[in-house]
N, C-alpha and C. Protein backbone atom coordinates (compact mmCIF):
# COMPACT_ATOMS: atom_id res chain seq x y z
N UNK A 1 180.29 -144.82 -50.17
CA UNK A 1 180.56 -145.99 -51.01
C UNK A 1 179.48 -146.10 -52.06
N UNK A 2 179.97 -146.39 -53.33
CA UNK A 2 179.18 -146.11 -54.34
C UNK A 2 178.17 -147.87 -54.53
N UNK A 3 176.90 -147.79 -54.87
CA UNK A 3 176.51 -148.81 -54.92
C UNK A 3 176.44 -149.82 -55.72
N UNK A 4 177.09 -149.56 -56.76
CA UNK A 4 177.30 -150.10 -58.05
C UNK A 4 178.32 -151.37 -57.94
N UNK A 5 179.22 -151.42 -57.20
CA UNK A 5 180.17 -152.14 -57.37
C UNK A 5 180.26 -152.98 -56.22
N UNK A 6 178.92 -152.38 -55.06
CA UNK A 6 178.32 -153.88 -54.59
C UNK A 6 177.45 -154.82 -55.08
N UNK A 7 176.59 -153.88 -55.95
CA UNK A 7 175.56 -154.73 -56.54
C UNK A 7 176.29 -156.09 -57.13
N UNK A 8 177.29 -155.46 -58.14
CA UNK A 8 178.00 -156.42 -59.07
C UNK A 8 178.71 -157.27 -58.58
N UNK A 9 179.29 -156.93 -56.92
CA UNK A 9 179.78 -158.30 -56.49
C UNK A 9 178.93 -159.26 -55.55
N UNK A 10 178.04 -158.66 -55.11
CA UNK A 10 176.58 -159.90 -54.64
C UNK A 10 176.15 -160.64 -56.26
N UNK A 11 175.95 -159.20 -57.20
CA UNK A 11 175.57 -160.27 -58.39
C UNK A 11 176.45 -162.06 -58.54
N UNK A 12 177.80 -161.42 -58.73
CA UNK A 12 178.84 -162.92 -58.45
C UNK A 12 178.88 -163.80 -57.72
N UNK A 13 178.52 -163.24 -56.57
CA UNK A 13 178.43 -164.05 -55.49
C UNK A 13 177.51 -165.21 -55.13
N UNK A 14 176.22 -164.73 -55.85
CA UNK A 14 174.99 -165.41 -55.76
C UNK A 14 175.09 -166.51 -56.93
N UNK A 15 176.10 -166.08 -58.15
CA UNK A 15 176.03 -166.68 -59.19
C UNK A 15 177.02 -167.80 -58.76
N UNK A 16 177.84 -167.37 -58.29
CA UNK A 16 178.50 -168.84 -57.49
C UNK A 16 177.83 -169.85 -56.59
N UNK A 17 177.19 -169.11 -55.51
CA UNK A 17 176.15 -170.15 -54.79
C UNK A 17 175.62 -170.59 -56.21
N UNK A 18 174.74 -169.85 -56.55
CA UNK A 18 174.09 -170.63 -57.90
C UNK A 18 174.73 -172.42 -58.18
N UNK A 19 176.04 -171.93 -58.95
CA UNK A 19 176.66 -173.04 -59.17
C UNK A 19 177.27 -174.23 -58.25
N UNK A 20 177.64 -173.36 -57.30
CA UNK A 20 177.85 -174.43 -55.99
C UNK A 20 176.65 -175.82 -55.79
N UNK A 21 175.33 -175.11 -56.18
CA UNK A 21 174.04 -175.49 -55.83
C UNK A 21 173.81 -176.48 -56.39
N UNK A 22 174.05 -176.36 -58.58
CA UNK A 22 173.84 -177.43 -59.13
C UNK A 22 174.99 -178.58 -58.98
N UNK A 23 176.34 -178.20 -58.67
CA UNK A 23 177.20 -179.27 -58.36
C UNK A 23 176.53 -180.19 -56.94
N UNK A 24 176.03 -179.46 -56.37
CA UNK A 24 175.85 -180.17 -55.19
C UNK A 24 174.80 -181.43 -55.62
N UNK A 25 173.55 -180.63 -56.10
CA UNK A 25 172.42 -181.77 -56.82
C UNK A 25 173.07 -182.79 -57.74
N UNK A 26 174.19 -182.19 -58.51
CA UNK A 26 174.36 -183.25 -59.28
C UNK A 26 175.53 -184.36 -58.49
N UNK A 27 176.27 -183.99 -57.52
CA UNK A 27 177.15 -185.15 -56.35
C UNK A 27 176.17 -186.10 -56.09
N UNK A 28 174.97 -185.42 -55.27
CA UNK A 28 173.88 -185.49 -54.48
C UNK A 28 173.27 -187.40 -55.32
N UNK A 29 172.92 -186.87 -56.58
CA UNK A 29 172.47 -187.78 -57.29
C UNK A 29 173.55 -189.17 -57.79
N UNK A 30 174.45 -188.56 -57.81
CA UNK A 30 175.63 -189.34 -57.78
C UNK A 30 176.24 -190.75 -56.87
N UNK A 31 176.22 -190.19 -55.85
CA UNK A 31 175.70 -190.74 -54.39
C UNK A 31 174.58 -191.64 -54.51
N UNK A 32 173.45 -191.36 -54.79
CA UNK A 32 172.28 -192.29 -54.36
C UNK A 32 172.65 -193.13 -55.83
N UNK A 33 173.40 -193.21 -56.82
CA UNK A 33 173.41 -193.84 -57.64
C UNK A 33 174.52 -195.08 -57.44
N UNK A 34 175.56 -194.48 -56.70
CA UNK A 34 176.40 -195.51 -56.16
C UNK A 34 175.70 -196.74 -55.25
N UNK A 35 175.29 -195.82 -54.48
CA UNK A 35 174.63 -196.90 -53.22
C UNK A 35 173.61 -197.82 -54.02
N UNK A 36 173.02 -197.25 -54.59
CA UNK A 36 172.13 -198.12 -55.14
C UNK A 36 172.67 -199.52 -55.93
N UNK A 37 173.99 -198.85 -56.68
CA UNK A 37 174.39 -200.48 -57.18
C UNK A 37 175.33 -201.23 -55.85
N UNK A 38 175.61 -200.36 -55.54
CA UNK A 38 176.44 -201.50 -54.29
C UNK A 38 175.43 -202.17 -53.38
N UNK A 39 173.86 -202.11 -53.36
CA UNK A 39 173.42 -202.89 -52.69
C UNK A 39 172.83 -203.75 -53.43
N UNK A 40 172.74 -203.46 -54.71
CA UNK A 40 172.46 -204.52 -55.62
C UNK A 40 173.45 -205.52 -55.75
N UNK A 41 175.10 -205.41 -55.30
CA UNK A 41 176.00 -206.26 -55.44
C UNK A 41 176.03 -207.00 -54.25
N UNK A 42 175.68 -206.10 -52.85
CA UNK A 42 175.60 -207.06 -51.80
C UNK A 42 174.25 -207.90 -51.84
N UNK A 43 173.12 -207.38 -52.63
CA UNK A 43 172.32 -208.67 -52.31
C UNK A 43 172.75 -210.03 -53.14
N UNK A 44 173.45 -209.54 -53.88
CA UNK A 44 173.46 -210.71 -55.29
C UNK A 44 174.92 -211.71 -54.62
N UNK A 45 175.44 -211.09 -53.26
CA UNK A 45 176.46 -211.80 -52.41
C UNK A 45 177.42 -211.92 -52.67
N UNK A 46 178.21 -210.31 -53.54
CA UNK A 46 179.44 -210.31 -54.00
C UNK A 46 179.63 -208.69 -53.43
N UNK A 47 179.69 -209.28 -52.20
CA UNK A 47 180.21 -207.93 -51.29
C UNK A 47 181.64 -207.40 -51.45
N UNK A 48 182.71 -207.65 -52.27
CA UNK A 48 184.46 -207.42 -52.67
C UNK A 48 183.59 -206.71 -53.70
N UNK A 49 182.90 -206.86 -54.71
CA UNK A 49 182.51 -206.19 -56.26
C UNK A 49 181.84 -205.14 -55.69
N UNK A 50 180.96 -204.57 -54.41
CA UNK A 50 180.86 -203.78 -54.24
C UNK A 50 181.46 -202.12 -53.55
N UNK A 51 182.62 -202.84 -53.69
CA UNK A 51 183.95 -201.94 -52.80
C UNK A 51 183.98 -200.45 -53.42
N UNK A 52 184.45 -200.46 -55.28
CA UNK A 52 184.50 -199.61 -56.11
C UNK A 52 183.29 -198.70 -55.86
N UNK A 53 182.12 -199.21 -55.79
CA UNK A 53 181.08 -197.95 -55.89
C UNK A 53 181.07 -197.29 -54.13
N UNK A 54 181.20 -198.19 -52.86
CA UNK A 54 181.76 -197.55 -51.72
C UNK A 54 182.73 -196.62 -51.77
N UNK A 55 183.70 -196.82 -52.50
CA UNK A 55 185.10 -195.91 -52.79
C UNK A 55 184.42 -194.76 -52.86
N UNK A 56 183.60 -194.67 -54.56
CA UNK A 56 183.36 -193.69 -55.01
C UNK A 56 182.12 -193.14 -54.16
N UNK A 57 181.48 -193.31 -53.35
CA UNK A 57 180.57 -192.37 -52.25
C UNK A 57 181.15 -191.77 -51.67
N UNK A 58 182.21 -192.62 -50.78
CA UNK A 58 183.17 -191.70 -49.79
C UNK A 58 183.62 -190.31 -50.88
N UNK A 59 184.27 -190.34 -52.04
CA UNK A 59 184.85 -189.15 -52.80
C UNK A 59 184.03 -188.13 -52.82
N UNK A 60 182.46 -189.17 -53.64
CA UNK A 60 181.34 -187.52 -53.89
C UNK A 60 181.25 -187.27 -52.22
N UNK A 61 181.13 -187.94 -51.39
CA UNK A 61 180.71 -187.12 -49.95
C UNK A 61 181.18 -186.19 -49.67
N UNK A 62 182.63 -186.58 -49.58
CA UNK A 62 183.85 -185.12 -49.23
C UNK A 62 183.88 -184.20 -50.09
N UNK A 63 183.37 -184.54 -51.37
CA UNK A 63 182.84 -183.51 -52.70
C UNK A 63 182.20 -182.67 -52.07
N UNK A 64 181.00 -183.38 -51.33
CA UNK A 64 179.68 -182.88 -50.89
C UNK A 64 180.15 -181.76 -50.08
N UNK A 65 181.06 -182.30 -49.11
CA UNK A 65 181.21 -181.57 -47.26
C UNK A 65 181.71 -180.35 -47.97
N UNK A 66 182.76 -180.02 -49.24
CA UNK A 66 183.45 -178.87 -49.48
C UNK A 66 182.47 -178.24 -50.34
N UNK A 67 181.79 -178.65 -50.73
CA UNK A 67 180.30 -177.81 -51.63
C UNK A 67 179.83 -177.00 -50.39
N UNK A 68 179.98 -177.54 -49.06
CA UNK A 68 178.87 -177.47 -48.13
C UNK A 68 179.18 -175.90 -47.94
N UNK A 69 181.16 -176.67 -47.24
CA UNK A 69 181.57 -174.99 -47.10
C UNK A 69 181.68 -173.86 -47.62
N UNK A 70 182.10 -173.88 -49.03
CA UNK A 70 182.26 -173.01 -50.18
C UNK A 70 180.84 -172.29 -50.30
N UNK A 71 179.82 -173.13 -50.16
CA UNK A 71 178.25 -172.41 -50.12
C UNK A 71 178.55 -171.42 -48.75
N UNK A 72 178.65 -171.63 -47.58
CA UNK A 72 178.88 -170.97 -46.07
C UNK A 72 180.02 -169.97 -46.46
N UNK A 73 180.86 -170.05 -47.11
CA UNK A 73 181.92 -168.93 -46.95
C UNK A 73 181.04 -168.35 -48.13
N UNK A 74 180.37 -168.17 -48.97
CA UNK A 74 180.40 -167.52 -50.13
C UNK A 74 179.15 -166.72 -49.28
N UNK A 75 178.07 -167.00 -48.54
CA UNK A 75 177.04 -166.88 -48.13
C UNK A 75 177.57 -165.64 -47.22
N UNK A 76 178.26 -165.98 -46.22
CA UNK A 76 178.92 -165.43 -45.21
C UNK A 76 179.99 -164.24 -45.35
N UNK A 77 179.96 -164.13 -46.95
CA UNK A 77 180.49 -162.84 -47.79
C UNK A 77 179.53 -162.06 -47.90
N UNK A 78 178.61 -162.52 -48.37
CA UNK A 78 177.69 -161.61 -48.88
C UNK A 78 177.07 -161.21 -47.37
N UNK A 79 176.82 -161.58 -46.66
CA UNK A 79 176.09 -160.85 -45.12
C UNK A 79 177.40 -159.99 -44.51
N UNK A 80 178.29 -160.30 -44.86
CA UNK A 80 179.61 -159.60 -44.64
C UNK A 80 179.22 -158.29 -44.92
N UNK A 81 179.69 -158.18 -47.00
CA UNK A 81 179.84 -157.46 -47.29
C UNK A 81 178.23 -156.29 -47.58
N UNK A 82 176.91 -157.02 -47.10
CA UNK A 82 175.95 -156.27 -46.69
C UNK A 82 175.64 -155.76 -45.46
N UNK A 83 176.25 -156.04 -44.82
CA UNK A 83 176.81 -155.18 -42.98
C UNK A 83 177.79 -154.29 -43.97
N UNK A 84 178.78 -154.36 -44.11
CA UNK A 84 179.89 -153.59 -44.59
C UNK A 84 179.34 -152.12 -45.35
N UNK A 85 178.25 -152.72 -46.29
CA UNK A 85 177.59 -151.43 -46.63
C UNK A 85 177.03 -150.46 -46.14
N UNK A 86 176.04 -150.96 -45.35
CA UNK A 86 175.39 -150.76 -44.51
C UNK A 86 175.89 -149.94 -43.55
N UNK A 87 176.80 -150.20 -42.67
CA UNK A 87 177.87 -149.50 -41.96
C UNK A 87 178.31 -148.21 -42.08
N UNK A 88 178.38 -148.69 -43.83
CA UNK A 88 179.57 -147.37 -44.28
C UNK A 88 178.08 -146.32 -44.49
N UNK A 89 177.20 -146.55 -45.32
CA UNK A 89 175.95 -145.92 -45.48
C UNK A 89 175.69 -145.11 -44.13
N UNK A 90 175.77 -145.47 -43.30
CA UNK A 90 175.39 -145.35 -41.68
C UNK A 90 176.87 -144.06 -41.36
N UNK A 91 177.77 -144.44 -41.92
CA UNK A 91 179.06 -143.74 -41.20
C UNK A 91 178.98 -141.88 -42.24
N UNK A 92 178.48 -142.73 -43.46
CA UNK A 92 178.79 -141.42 -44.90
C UNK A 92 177.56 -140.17 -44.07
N UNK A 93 176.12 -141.06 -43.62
CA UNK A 93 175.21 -140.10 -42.81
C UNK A 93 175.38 -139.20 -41.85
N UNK A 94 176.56 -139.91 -41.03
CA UNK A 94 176.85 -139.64 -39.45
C UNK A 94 177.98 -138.42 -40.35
N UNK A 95 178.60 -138.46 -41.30
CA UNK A 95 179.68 -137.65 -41.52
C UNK A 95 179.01 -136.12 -42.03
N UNK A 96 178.22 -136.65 -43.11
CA UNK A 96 176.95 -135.76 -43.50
C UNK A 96 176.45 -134.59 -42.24
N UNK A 97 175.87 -135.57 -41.01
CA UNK A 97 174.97 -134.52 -40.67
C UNK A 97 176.06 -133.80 -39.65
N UNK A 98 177.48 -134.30 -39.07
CA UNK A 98 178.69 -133.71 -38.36
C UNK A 98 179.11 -132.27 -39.11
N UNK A 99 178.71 -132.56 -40.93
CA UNK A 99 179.00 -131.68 -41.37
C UNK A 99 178.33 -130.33 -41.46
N UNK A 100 177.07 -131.28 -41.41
CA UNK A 100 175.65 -129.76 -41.61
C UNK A 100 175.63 -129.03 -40.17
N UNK A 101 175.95 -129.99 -38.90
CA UNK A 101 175.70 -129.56 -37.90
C UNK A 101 177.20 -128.30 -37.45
N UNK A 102 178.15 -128.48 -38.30
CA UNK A 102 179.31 -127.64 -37.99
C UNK A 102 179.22 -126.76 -38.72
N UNK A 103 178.03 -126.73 -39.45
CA UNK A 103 177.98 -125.29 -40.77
C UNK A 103 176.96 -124.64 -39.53
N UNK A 104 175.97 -125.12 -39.14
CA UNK A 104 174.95 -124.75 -38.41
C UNK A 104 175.76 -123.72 -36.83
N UNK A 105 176.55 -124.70 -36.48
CA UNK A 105 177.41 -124.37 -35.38
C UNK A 105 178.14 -122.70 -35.97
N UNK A 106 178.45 -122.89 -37.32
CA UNK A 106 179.19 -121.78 -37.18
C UNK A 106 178.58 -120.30 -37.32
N UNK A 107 177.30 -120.63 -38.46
CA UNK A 107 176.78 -119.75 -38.74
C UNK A 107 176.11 -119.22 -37.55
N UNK A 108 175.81 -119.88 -36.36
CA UNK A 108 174.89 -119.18 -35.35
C UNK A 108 175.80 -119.82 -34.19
N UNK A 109 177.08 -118.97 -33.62
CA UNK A 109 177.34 -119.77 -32.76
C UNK A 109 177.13 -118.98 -31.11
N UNK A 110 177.61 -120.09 -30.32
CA UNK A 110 177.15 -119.84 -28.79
C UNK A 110 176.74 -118.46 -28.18
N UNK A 111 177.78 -117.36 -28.73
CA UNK A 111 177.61 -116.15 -28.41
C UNK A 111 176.42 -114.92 -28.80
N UNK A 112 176.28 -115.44 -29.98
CA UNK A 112 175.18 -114.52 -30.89
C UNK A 112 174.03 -115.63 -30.56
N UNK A 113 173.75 -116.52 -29.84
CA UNK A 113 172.39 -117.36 -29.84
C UNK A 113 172.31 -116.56 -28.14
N UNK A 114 172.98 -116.11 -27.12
CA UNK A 114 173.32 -115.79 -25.72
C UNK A 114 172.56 -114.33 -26.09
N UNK A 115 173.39 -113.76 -26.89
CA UNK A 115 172.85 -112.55 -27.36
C UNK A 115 171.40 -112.60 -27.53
N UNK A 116 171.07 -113.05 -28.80
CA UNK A 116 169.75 -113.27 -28.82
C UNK A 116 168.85 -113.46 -27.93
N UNK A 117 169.24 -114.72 -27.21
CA UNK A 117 168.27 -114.87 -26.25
C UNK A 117 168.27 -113.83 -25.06
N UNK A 118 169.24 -112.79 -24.81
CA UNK A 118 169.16 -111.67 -23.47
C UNK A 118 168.52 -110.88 -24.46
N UNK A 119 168.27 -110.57 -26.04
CA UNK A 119 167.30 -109.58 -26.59
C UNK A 119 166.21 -109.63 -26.34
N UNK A 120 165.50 -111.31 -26.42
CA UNK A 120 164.68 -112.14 -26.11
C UNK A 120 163.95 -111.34 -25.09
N UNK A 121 164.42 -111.99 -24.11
CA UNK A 121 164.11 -111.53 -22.45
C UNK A 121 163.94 -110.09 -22.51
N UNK A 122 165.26 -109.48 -22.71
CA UNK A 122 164.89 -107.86 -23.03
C UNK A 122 163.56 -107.30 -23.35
N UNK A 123 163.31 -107.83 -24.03
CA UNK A 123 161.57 -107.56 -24.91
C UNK A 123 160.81 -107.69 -24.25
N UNK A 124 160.88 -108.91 -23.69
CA UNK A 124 159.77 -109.69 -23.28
C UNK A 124 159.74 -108.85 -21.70
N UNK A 125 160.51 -108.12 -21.32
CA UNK A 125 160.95 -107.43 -19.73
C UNK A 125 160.08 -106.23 -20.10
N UNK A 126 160.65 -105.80 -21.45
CA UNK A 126 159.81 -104.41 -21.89
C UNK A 126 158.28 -104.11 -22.12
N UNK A 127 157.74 -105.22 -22.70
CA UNK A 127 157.04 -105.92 -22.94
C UNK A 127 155.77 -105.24 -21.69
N UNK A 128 156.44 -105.93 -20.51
CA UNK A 128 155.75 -106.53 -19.43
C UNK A 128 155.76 -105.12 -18.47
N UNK A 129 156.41 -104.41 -18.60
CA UNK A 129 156.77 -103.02 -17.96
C UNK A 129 155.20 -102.22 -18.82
N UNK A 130 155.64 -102.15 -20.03
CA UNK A 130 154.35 -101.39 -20.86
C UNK A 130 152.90 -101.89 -20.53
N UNK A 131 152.70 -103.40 -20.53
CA UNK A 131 151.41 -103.64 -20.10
C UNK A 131 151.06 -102.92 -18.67
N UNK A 132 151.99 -103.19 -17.71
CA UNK A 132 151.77 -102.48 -16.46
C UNK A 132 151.21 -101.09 -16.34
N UNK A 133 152.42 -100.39 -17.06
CA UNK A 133 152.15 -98.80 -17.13
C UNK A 133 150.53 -98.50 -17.53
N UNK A 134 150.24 -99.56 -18.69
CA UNK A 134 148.95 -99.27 -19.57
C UNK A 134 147.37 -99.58 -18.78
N UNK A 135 147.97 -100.75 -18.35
CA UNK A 135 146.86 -101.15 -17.03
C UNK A 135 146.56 -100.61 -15.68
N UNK A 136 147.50 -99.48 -15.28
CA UNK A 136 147.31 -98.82 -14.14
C UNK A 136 146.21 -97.74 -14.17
N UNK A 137 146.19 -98.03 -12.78
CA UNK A 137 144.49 -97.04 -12.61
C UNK A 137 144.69 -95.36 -12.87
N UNK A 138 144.26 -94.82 -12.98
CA UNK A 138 144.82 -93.18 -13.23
C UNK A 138 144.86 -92.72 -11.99
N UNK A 139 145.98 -91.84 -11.61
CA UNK A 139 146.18 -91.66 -10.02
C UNK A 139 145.26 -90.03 -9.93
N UNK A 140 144.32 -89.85 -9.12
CA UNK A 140 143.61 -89.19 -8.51
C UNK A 140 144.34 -88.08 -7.45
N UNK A 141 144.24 -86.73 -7.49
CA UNK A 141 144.60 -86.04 -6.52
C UNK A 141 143.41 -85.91 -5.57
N UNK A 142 143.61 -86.34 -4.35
CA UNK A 142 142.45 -86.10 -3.57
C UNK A 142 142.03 -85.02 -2.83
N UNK A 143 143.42 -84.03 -2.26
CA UNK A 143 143.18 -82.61 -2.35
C UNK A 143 142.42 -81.93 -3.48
N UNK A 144 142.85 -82.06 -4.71
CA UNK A 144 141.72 -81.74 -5.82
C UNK A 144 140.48 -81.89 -5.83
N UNK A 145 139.98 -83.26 -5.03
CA UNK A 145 138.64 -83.57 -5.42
C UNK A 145 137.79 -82.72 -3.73
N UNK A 146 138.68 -82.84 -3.28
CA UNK A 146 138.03 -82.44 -1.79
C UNK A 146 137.99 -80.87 -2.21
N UNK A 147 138.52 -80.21 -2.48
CA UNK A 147 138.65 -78.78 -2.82
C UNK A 147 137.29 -78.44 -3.65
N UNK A 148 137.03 -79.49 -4.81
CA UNK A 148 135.61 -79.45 -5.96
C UNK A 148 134.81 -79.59 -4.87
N UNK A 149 134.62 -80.48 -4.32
CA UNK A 149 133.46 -80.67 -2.92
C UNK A 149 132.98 -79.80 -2.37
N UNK A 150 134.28 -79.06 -1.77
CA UNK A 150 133.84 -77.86 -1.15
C UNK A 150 132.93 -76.94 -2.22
N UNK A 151 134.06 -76.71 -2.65
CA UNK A 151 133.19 -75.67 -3.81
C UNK A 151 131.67 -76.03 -4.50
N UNK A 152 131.57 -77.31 -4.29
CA UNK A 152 130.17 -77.45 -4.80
C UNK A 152 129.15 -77.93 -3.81
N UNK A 153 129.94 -77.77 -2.89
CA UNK A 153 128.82 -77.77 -1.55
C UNK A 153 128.57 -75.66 -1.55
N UNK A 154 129.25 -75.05 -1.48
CA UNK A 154 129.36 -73.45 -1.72
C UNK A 154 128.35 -72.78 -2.51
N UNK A 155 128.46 -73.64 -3.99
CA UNK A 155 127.46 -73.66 -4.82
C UNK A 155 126.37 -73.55 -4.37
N UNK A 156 126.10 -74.76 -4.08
CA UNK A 156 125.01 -75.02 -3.69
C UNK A 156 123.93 -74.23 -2.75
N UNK A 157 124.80 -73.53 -0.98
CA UNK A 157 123.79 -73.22 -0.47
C UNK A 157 123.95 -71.70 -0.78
N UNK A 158 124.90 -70.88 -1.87
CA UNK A 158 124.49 -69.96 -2.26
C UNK A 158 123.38 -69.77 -3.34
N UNK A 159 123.03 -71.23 -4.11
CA UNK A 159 121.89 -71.25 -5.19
C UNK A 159 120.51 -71.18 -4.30
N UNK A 160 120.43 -71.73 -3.01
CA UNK A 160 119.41 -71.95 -1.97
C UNK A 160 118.84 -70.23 -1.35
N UNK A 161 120.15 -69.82 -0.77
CA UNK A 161 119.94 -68.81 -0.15
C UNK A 161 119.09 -67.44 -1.49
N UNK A 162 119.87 -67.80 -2.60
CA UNK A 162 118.87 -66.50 -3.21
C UNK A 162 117.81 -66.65 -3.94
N UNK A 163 117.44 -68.27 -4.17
CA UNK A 163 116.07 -68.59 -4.43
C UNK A 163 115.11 -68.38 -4.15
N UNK A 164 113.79 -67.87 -4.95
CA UNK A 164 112.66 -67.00 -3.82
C UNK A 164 112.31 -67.98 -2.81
N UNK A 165 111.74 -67.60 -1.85
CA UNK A 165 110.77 -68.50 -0.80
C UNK A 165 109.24 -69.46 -1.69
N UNK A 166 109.40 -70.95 -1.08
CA UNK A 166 108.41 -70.98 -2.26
C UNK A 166 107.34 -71.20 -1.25
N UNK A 167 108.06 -71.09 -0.22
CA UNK A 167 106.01 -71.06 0.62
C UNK A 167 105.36 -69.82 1.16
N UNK A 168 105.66 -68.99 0.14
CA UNK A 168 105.12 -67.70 1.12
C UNK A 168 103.34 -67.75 -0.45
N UNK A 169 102.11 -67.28 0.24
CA UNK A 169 100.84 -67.41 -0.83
C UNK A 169 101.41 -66.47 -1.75
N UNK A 170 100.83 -66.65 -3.28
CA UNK A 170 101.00 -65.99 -3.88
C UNK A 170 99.82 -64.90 -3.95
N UNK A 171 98.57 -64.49 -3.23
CA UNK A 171 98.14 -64.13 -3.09
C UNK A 171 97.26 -64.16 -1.71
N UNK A 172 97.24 -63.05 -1.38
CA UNK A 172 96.46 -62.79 0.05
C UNK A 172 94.46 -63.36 -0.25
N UNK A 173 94.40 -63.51 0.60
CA UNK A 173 92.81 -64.04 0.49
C UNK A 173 91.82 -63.41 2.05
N UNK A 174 91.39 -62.42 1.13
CA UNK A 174 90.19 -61.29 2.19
C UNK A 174 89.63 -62.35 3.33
N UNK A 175 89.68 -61.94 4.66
CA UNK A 175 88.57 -62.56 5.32
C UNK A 175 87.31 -62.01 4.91
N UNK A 176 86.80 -63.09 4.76
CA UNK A 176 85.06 -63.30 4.70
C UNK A 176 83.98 -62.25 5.66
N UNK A 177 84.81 -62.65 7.09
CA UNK A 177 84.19 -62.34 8.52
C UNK A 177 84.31 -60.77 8.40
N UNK A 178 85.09 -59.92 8.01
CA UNK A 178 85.27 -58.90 8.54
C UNK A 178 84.08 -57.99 7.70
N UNK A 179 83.51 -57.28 8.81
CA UNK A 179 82.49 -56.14 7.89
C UNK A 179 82.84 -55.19 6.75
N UNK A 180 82.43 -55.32 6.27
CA UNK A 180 82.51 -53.77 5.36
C UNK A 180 81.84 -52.51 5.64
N UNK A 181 82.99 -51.31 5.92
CA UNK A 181 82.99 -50.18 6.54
C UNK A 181 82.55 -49.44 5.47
N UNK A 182 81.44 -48.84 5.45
CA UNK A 182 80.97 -47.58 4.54
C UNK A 182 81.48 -46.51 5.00
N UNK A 183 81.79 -45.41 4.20
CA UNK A 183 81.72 -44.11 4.55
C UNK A 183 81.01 -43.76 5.83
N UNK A 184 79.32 -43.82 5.90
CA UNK A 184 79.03 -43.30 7.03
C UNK A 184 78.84 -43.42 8.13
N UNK A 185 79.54 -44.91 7.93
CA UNK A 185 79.55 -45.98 9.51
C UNK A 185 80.58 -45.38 9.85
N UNK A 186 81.92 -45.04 8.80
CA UNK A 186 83.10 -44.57 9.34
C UNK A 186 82.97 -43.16 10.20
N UNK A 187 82.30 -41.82 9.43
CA UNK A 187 81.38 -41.11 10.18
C UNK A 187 81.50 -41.14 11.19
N UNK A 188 80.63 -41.76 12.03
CA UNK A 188 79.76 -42.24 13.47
C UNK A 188 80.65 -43.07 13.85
N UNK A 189 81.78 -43.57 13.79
CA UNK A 189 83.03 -44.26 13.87
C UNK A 189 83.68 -43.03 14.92
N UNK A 190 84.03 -41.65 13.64
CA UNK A 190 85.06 -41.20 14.44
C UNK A 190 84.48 -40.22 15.50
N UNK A 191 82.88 -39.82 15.25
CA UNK A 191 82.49 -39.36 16.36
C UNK A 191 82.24 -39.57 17.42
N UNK A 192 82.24 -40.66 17.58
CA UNK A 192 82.37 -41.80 18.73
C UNK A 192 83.53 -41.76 19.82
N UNK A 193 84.63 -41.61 18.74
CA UNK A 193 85.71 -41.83 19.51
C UNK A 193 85.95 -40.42 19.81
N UNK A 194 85.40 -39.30 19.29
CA UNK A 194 85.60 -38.18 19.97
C UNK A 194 85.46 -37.63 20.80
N UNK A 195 84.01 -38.09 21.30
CA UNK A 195 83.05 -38.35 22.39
C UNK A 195 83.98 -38.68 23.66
N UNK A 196 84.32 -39.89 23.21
CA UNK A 196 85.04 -40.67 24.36
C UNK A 196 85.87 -40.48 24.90
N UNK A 197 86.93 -39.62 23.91
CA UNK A 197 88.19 -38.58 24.29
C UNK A 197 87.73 -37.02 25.45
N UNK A 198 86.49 -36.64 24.87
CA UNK A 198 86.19 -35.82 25.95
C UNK A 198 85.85 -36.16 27.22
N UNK A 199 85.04 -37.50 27.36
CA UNK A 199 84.27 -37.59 28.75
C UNK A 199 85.34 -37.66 29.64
């Protein structure tokens, strides 16, 4: 609903209260102008001469009571017809977003969002498989390592066995004690023992 052609009828509307308003002030005054001479006629004790201006109160009153209503119905338009807007403003939105939401609906609907989301998961499955693989410890053959063992225990006491001896002296050291044999002690050495062989 276009707003233009509410504006212009609240504009009217108000312009009537408007006028409703000054008729009323001017009844209003009307009224207190009556009464006023009719009690000037009852004090002066010509209560029949004051009948005519009684008449005419009762008229502006009921003047008054239909000013009253005409203000209430005219009033009671305009809150009307500002719900009414309002409403429709409210309904043109609701139609609006039924509409965006059925473009939305179509362009991505139930099946291809199902899809998506099992790609989703898919990934996220794959994902979680690869970290695993990547984080695992490296698997060890233990026949392999026991086999190196050996062999380097093998190593080993064949590097031992042909290593020289390291505690043997590297040099002999003369006893002190023992005499030194000259030639001609040796001499008289072996004649000695020749001797001895004969007796």
């Amino acid at each position: 609903m276009s707003t233009t052609p509410m504006i212009t009828t609240l504009g009217k509307l108000n312009k009537s209260i408007e006028q409703l308003e000054k008729r009323e002030i001017f009844i209003t005054k009307r009224i207190a102008h009556q009464m006023k001479i009719a009690r000037q006629k009852i004090k002066a004790g010509n209560k029949k001469a004051a009948l005519p201006q009684m008449r005419q109160k009762r008229m502006y009153t009921k003047e008054l009571d239909k000013i009253h209503n005409m203000k209430m119905n005219l009033q009671q338009q305009i809150i009307s017809l500002e719900g009414t807007h309002t409403t429709l403003n409210t309904v043109a939105a609701l139609r609006e977003g039924s509409k965006t939401m059925k473009t939305l609906i179509k362009e991505n609907n139930v099946e291809e969002i199902e899809n998506l989301y099992e790609d989703i998961q898919d990934q996220q499955q794959t994902m979680e498989e690869i970290n695993t693989i990547i984080g695992q410890a490296p698997l060890i053959d233990e026949d392999e390592l026991e086999k190196e063992l050996e062999e380097l225990m093998a190593a080993d006491i064949t590097e031992k066995l042909m290593a020289p001896p390291t505690n043997i002296p590297t040099h002999i050291s003369t006893p002190t004690n023992i005499p030194t044999i000259i030639p001609e002690e040796t001499h008289i050495m072996e004649e000695l023992e020749r001797e001895m062989a004969m007796a």
